[in-house]
PDB file of N, CA and C in Angstrom:
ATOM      1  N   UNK A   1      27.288  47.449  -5.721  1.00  0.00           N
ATOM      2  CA  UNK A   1      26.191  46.934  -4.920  1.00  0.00           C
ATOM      3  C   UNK A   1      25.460  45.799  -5.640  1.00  0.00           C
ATOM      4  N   UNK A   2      25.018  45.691  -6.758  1.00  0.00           N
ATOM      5  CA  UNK A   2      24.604  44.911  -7.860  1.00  0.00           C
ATOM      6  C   UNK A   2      25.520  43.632  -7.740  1.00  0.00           C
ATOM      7  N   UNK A   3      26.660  43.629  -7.560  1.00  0.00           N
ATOM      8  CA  UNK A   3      27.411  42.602  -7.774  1.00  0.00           C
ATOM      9  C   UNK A   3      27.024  41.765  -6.074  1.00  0.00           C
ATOM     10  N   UNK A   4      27.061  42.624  -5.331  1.00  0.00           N
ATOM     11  CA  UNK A   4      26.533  41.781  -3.699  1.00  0.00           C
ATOM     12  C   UNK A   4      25.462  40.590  -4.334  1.00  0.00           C
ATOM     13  N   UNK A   5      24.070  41.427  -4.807  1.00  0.00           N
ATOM     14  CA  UNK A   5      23.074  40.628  -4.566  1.00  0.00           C
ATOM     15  C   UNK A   5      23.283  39.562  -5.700  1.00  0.00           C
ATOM     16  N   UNK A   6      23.824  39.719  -7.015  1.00  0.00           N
ATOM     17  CA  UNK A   6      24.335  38.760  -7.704  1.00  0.00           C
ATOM     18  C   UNK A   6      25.138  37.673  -7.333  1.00  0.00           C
ATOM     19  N   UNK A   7      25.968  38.002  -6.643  1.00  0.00           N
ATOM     20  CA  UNK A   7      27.065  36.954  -5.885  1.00  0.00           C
ATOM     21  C   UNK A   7      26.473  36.295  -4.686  1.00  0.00           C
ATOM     22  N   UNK A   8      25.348  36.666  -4.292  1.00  0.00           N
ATOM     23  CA  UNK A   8      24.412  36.346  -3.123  1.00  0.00           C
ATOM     24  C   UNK A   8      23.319  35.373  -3.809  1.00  0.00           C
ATOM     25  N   UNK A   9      22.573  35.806  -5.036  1.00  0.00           N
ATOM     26  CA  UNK A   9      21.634  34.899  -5.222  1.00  0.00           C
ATOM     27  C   UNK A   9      22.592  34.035  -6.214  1.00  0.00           C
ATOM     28  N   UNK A  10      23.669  34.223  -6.713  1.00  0.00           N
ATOM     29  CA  UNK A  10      24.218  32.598  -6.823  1.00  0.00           C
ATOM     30  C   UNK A  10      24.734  31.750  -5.943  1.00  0.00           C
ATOM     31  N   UNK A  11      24.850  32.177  -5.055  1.00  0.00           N
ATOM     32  CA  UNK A  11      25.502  31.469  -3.734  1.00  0.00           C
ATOM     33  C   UNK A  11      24.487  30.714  -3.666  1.00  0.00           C
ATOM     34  N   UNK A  12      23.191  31.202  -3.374  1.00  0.00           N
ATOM     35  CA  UNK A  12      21.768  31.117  -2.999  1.00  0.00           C
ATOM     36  C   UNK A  12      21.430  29.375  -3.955  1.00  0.00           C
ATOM     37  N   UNK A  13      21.157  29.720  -5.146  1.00  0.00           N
ATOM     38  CA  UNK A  13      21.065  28.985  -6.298  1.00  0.00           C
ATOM     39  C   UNK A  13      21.876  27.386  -6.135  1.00  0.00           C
ATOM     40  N   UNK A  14      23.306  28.224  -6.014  1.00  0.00           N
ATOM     41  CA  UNK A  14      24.168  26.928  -6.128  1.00  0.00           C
ATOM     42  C   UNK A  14      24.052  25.905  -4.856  1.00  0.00           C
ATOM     43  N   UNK A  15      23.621  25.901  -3.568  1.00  0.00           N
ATOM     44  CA  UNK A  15      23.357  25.603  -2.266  1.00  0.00           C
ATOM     45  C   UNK A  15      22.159  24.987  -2.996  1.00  0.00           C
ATOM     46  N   UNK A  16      20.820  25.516  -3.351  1.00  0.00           N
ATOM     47  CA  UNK A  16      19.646  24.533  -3.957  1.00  0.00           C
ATOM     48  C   UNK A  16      20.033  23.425  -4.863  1.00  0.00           C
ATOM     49  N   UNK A  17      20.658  23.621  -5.787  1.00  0.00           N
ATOM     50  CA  UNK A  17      21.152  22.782  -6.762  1.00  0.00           C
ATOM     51  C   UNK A  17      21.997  21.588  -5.851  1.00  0.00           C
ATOM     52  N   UNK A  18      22.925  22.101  -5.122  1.00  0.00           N
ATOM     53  CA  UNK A  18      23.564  21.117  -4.128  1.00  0.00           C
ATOM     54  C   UNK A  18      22.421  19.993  -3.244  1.00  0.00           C
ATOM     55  N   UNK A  19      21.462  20.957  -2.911  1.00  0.00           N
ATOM     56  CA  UNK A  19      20.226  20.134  -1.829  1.00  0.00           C
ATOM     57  C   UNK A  19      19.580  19.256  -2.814  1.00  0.00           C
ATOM     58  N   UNK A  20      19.208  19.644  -4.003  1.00  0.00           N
ATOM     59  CA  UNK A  20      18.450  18.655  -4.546  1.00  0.00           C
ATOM     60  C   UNK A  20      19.451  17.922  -5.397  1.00  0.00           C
ATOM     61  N   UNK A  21      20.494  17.930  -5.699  1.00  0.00           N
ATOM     62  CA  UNK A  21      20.918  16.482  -6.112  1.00  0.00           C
ATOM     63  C   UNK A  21      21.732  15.665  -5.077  1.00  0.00           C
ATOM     64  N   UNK A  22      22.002  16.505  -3.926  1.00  0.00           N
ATOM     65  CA  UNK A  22      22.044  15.436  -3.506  1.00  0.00           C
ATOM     66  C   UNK A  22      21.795  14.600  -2.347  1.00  0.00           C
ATOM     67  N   UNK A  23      20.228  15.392  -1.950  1.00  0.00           N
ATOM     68  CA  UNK A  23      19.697  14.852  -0.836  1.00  0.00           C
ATOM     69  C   UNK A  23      18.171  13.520  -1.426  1.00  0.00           C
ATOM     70  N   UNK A  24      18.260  12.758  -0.537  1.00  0.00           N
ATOM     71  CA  UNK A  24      16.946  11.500  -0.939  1.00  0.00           C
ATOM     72  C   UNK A  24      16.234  11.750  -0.027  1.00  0.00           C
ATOM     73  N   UNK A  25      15.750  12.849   0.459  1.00  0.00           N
ATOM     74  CA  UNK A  25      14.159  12.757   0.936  1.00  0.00           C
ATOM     75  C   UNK A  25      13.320  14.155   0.110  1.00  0.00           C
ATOM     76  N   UNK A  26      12.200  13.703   0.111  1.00  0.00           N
ATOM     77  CA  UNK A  26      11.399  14.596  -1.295  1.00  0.00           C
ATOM     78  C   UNK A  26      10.969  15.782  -0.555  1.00  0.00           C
ATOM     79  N   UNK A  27      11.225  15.944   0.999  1.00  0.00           N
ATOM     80  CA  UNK A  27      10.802  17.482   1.673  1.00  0.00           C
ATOM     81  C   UNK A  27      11.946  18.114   1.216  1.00  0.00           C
ATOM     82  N   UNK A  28      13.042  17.675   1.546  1.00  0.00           N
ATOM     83  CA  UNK A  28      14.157  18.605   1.497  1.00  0.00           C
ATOM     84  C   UNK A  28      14.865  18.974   0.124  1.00  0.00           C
ATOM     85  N   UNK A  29      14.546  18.191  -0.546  1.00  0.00           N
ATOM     86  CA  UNK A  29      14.617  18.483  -2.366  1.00  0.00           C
ATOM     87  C   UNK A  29      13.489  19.415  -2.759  1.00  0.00           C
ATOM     88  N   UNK A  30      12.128  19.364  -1.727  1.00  0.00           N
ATOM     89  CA  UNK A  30      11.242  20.822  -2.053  1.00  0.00           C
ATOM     90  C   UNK A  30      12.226  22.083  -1.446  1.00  0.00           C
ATOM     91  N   UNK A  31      12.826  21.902  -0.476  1.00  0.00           N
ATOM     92  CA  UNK A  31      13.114  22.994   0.133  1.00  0.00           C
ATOM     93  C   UNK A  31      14.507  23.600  -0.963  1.00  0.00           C
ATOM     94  N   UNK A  32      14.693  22.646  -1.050  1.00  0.00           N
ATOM     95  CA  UNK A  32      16.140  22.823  -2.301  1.00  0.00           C
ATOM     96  C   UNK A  32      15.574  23.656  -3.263  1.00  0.00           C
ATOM     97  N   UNK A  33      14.320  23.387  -3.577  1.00  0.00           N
ATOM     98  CA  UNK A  33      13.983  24.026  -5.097  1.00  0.00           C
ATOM     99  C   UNK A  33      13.561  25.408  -4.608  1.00  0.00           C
ATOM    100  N   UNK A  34      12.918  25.599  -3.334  1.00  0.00           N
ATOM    101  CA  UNK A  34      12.121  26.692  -2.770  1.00  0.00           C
ATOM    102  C   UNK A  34      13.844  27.499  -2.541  1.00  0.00           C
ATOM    103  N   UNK A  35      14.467  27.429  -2.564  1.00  0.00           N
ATOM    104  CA  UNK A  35      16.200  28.066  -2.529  1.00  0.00           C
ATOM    105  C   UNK A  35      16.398  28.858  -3.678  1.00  0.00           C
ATOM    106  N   UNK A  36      16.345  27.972  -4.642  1.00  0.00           N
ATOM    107  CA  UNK A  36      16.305  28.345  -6.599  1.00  0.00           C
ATOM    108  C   UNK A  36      15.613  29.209  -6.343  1.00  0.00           C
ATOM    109  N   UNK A  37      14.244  29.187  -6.170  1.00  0.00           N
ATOM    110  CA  UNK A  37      13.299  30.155  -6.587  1.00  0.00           C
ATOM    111  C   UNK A  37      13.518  31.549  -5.662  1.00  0.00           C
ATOM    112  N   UNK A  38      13.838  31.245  -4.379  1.00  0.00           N
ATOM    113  CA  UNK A  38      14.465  32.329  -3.640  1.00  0.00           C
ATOM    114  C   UNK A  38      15.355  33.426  -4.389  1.00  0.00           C
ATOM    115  N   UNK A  39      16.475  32.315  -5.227  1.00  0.00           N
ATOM    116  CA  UNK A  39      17.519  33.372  -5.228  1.00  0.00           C
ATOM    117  C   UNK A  39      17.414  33.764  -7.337  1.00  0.00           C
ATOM    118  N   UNK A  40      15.979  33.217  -7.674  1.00  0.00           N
ATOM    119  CA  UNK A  40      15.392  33.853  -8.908  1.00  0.00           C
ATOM    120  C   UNK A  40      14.926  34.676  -8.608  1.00  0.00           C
ATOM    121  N   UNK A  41      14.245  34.904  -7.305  1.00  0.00           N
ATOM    122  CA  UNK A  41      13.660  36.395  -6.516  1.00  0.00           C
ATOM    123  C   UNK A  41      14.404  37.618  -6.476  1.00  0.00           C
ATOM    124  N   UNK A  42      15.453  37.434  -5.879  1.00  0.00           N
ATOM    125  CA  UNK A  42      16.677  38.083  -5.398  1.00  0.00           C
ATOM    126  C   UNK A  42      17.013  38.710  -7.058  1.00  0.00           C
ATOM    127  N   UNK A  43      17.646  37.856  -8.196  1.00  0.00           N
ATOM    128  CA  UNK A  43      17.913  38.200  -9.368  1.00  0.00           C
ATOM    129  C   UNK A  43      17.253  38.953 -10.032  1.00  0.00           C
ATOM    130  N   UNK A  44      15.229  38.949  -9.888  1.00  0.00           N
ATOM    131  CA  UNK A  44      14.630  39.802 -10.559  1.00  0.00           C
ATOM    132  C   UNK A  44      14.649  41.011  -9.927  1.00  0.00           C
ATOM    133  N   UNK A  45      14.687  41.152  -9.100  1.00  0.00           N
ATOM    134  CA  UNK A  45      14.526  42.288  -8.125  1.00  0.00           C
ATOM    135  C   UNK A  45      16.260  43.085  -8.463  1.00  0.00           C
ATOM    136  N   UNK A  46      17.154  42.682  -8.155  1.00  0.00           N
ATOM    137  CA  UNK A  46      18.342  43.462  -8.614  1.00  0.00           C
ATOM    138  C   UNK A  46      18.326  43.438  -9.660  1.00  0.00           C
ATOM    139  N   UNK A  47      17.862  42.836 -10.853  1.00  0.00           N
ATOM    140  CA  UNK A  47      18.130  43.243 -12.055  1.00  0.00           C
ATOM    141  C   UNK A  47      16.922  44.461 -12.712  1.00  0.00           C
ATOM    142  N   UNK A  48      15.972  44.688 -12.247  1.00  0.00           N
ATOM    143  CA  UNK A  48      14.774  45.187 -12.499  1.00  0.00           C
ATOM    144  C   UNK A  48      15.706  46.636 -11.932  1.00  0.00           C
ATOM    145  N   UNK A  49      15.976  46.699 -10.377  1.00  0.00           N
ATOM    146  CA  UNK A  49      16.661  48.193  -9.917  1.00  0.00           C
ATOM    147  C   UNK A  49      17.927  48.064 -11.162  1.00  0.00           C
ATOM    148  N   UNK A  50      18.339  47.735 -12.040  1.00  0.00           N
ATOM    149  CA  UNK A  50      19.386  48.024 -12.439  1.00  0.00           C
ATOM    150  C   UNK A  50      19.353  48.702 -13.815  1.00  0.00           C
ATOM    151  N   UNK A  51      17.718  48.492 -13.865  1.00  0.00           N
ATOM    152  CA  UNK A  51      17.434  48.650 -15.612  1.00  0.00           C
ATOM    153  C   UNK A  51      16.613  50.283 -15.584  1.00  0.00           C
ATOM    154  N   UNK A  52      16.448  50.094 -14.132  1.00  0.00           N
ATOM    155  CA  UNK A  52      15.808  51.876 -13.571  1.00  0.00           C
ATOM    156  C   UNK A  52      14.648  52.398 -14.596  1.00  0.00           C
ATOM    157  N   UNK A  53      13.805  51.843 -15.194  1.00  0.00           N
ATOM    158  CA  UNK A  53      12.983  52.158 -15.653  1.00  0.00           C
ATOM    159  C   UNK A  53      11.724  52.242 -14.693  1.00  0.00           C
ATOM    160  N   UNK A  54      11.125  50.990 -14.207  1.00  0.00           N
ATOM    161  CA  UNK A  54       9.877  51.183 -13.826  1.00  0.00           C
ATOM    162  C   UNK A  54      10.402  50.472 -12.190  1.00  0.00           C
ATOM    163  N   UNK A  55      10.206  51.251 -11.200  1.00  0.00           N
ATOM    164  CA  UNK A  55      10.731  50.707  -9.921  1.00  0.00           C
ATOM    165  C   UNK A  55       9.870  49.843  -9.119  1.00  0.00           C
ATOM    166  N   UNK A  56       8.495  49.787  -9.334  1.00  0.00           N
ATOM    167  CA  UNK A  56       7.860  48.353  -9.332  1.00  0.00           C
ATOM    168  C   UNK A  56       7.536  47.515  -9.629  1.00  0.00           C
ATOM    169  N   UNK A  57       8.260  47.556 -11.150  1.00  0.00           N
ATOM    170  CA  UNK A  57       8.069  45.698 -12.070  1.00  0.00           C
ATOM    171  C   UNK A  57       8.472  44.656 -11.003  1.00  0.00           C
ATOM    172  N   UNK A  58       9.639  44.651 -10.736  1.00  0.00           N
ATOM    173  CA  UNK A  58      10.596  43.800  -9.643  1.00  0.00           C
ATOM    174  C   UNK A  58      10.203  43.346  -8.716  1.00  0.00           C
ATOM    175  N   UNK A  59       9.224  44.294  -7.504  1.00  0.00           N
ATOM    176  CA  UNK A  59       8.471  43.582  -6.943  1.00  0.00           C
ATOM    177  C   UNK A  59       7.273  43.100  -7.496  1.00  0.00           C
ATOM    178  N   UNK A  60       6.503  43.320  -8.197  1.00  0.00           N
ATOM    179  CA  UNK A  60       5.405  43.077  -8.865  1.00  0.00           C
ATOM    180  C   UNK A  60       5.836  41.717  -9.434  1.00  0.00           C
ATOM    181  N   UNK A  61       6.516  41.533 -10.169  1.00  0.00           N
ATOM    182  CA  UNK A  61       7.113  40.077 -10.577  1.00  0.00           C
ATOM    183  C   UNK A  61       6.920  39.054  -9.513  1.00  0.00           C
ATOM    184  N   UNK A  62       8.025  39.321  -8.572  1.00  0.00           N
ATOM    185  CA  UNK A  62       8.441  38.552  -7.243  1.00  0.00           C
ATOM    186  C   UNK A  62       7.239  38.091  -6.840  1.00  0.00           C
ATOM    187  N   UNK A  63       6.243  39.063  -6.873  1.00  0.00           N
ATOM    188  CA  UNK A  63       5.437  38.586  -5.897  1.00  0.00           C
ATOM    189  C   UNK A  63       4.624  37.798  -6.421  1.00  0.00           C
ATOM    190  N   UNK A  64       4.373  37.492  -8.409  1.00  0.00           N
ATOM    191  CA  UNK A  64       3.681  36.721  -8.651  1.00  0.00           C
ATOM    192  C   UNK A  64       4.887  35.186  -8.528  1.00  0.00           C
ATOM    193  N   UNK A  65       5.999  35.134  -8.192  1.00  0.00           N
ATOM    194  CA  UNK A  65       6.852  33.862  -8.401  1.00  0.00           C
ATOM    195  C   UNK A  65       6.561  33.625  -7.249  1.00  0.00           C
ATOM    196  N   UNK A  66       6.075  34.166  -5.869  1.00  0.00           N
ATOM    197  CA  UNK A  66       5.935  33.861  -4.526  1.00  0.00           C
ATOM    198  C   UNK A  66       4.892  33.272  -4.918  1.00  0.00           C
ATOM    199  N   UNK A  67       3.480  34.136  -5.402  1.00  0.00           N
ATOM    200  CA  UNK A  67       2.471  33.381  -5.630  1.00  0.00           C
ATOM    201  C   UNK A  67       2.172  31.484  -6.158  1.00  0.00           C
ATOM    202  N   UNK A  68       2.963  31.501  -7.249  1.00  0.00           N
ATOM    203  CA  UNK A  68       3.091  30.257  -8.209  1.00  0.00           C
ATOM    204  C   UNK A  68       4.190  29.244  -7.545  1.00  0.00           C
ATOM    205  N   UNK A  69       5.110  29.953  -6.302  1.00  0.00           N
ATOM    206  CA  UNK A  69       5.758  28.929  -5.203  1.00  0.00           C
ATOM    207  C   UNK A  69       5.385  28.204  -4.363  1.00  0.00           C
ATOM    208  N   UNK A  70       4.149  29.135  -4.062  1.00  0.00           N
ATOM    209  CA  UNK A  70       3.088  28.890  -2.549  1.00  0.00           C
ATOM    210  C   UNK A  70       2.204  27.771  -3.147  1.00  0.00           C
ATOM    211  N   UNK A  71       1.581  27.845  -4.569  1.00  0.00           N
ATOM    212  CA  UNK A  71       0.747  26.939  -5.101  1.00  0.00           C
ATOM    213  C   UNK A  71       1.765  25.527  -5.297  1.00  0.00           C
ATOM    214  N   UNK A  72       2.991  25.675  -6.060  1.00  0.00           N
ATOM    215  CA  UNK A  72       3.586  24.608  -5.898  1.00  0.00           C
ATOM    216  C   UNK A  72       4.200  24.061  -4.954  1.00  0.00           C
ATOM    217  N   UNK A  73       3.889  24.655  -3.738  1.00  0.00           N
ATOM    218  CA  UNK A  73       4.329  24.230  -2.426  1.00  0.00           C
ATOM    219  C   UNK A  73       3.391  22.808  -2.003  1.00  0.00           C
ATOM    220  N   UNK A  74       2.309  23.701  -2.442  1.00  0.00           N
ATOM    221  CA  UNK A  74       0.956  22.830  -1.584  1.00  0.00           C
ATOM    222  C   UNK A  74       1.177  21.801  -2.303  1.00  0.00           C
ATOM    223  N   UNK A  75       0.816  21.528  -3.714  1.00  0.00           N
ATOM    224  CA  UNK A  75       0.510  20.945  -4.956  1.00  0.00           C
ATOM    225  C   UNK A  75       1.884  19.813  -4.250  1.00  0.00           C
ATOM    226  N   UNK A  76       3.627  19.924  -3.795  1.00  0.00           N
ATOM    227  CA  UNK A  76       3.942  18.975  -4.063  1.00  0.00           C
ATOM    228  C   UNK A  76       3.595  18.368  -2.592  1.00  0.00           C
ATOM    229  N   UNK A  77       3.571  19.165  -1.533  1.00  0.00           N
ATOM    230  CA  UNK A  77       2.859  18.707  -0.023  1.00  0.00           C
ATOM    231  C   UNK A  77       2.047  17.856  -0.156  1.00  0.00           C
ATOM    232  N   UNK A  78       0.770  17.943  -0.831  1.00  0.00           N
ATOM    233  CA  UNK A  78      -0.324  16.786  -0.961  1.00  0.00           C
ATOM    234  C   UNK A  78       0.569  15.282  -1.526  1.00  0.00           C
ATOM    235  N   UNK A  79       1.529  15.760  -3.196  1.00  0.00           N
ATOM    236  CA  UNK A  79       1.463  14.716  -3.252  1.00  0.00           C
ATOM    237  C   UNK A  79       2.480  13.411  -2.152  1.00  0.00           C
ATOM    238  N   UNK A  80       3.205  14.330  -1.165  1.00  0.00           N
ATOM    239  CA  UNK A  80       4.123  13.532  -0.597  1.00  0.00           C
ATOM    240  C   UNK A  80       3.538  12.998   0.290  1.00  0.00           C
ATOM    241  N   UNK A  81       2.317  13.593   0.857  1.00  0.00           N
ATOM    242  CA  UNK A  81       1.335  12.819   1.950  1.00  0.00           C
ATOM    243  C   UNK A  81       0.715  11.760   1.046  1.00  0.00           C
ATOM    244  N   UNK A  82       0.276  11.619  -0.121  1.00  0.00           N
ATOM    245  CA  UNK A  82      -0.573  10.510  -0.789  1.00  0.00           C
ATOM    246  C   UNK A  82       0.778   9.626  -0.873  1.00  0.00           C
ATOM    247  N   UNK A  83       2.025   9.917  -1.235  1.00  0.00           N
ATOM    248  CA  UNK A  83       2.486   8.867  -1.110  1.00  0.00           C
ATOM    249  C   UNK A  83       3.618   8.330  -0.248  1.00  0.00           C
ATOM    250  N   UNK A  84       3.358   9.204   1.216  1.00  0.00           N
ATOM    251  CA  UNK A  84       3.824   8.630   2.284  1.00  0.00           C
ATOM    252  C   UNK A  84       2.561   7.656   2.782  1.00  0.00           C
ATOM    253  N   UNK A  85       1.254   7.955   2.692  1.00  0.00           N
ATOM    254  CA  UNK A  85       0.464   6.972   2.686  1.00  0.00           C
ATOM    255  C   UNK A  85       0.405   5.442   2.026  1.00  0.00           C
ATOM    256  N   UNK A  86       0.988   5.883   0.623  1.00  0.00           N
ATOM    257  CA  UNK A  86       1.226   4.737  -0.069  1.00  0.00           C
ATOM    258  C   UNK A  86       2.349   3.457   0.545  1.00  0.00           C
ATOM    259  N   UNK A  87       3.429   4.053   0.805  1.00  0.00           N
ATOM    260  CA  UNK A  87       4.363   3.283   0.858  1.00  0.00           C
ATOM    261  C   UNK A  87       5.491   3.784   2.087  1.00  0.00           C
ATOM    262  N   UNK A  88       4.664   4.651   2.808  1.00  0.00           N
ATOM    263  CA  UNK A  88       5.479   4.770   4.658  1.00  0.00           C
ATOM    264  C   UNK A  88       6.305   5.597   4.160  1.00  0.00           C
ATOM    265  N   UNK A  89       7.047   5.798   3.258  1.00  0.00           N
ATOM    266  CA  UNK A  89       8.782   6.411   2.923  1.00  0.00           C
ATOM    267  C   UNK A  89       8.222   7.392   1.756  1.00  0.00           C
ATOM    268  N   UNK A  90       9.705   8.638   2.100  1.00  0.00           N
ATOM    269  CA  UNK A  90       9.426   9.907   1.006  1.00  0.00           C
ATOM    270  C   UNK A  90      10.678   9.807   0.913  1.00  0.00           C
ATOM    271  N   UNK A  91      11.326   8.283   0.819  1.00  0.00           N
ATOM    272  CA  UNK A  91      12.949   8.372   0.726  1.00  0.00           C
ATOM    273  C   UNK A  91      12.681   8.210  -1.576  1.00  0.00           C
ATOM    274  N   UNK A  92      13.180   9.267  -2.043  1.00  0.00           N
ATOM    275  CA  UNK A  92      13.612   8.673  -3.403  1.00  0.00           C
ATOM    276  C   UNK A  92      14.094   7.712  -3.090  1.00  0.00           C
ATOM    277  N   UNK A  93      14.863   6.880  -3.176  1.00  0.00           N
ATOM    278  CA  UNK A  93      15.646   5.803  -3.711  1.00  0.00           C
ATOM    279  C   UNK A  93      14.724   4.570  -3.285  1.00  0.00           C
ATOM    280  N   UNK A  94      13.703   4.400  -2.338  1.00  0.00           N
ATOM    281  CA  UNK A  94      13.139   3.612  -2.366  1.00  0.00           C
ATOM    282  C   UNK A  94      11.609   3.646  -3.283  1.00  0.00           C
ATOM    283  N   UNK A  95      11.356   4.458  -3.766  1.00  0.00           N
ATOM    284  CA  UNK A  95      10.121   4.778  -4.546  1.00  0.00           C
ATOM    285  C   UNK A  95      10.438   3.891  -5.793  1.00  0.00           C
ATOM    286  N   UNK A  96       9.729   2.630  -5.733  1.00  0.00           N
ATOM    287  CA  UNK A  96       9.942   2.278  -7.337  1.00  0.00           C
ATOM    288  C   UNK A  96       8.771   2.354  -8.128  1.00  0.00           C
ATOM    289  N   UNK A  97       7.568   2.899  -7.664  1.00  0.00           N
ATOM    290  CA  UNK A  97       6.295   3.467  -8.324  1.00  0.00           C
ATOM    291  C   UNK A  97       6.445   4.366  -9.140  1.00  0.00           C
ATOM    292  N   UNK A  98       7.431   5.047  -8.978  1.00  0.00           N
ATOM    293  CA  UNK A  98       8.041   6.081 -10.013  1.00  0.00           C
ATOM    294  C   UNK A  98       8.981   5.829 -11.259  1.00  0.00           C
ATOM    295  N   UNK A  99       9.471   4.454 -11.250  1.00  0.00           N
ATOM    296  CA  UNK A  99       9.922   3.717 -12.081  1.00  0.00           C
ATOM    297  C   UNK A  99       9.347   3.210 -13.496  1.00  0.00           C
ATOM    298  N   UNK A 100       9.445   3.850 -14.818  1.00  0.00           N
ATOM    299  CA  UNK A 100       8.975   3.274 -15.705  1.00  0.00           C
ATOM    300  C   UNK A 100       9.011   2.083 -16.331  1.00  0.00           C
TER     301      UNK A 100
END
Protein backbone atom coordinates (compact mmCIF):
# COMPACT_ATOMS: atom_id res chain seq x y z
CA UNK A 1 0.00 0.00 0.00
CA UNK A 2 2.97 2.38 0.87
CA UNK A 3 4.37 1.83 -2.44
CA UNK A 4 0.75 3.22 -4.15
CA UNK A 5 1.08 6.53 -2.41
CA UNK A 6 4.87 6.67 -3.12
CA UNK A 7 4.51 5.92 -6.77
CA UNK A 8 1.57 8.44 -6.69
CA UNK A 9 3.28 11.37 -5.05
CA UNK A 10 6.16 10.89 -7.51
CA UNK A 11 4.06 10.84 -10.35
CA UNK A 12 2.60 13.89 -8.58
CA UNK A 13 6.15 15.67 -8.18
CA UNK A 14 7.46 14.73 -11.54
CA UNK A 15 4.22 16.40 -13.54
CA UNK A 16 5.21 19.80 -11.25
CA UNK A 17 8.72 19.70 -12.16
CA UNK A 18 7.50 19.13 -15.87
CA UNK A 19 4.93 22.39 -15.42
CA UNK A 20 7.46 24.56 -14.17
CA UNK A 21 10.24 24.09 -16.48
CA UNK A 22 8.51 24.07 -18.96
CA UNK A 23 5.71 26.34 -19.02
CA UNK A 24 6.28 30.61 -19.50
CA UNK A 25 3.46 31.95 -17.73
CA UNK A 26 4.18 32.68 -13.87
CA UNK A 27 0.35 31.36 -12.82
CA UNK A 28 0.95 28.10 -14.08
CA UNK A 29 4.61 27.65 -12.82
CA UNK A 30 2.69 28.63 -9.31
CA UNK A 31 0.42 25.90 -9.94
CA UNK A 32 3.43 23.63 -10.91
CA UNK A 33 5.02 24.31 -7.60
CA UNK A 34 1.54 24.04 -5.65
CA UNK A 35 1.85 20.10 -7.36
CA UNK A 36 5.47 19.63 -5.54
CA UNK A 37 4.10 20.68 -2.48
CA UNK A 38 0.97 18.51 -2.99
CA UNK A 39 2.80 15.46 -3.52
CA UNK A 40 5.45 16.55 -0.34
CA UNK A 41 1.99 16.27 1.41
CA UNK A 42 1.13 12.95 0.20
CA UNK A 43 5.00 11.76 1.18
CA UNK A 44 4.72 13.09 4.77
CA UNK A 45 1.64 11.63 5.47
CA UNK A 46 2.61 7.98 4.10
CA UNK A 47 5.76 8.12 5.52
CA UNK A 48 4.67 9.31 9.08
CA UNK A 49 1.76 6.03 8.83
CA UNK A 50 4.77 3.99 8.08
CA UNK A 51 6.95 4.87 11.04
CA UNK A 52 3.60 4.05 13.33
CA UNK A 53 4.69 5.87 16.14
CA UNK A 54 2.61 8.92 16.65
CA UNK A 55 -0.56 8.79 14.17
CA UNK A 56 -0.99 12.53 14.13
CA UNK A 57 2.45 14.00 13.38
CA UNK A 58 1.53 13.49 9.54
CA UNK A 59 -1.37 15.35 9.58
CA UNK A 60 -0.21 17.88 11.95
CA UNK A 61 2.80 18.51 9.61
CA UNK A 62 0.62 18.70 6.38
CA UNK A 63 -1.35 20.98 7.70
CA UNK A 64 1.36 23.40 8.70
CA UNK A 65 2.89 22.94 4.73
CA UNK A 66 -0.85 23.82 3.67
CA UNK A 67 -0.53 26.67 5.96
CA UNK A 68 3.03 28.15 4.58
CA UNK A 69 1.42 27.19 0.79
CA UNK A 70 -1.63 29.34 1.30
CA UNK A 71 0.78 32.25 2.52
CA UNK A 72 3.00 31.64 -0.45
CA UNK A 73 0.16 31.51 -2.62
CA UNK A 74 -0.95 35.00 -1.81
CA UNK A 75 2.64 36.42 -1.38
CA UNK A 76 3.35 35.20 -5.18
CA UNK A 77 -0.48 36.39 -6.39
CA UNK A 78 0.24 39.99 -5.30
CA UNK A 79 3.47 39.92 -6.82
CA UNK A 80 2.12 38.85 -10.37
CA UNK A 81 -0.63 41.53 -10.18
CA UNK A 82 2.18 44.35 -9.39
CA UNK A 83 3.79 43.14 -12.24
CA UNK A 84 1.12 42.47 -14.65
CA UNK A 85 0.50 46.10 -13.84
CA UNK A 86 3.95 46.88 -14.64
CA UNK A 87 4.38 45.55 -17.94
CA UNK A 88 0.70 43.91 -19.23
CA UNK A 89 2.52 40.27 -19.46
CA UNK A 90 3.22 37.38 -16.73
CA UNK A 91 4.86 35.75 -19.81
CA UNK A 92 8.66 34.86 -18.29
CA UNK A 93 10.43 35.23 -21.32
CA UNK A 94 9.35 38.62 -21.79
CA UNK A 95 10.18 39.99 -18.24
CA UNK A 96 13.52 41.65 -18.62
CA UNK A 97 13.11 43.53 -15.16
CA UNK A 98 14.18 40.41 -13.79
CA UNK A 99 17.33 40.47 -15.66
CA UNK A 100 20.53 41.30 -13.85
Amino acid sequence: MLHGYLAFSTLLFGIGIYGLLQRRSLVAMLIAIELMIAAISVNVVALTTLAGRDATLGPVVVLIIVGVAAAETAIALSLFVAIHRESTSIDVESLSELKG
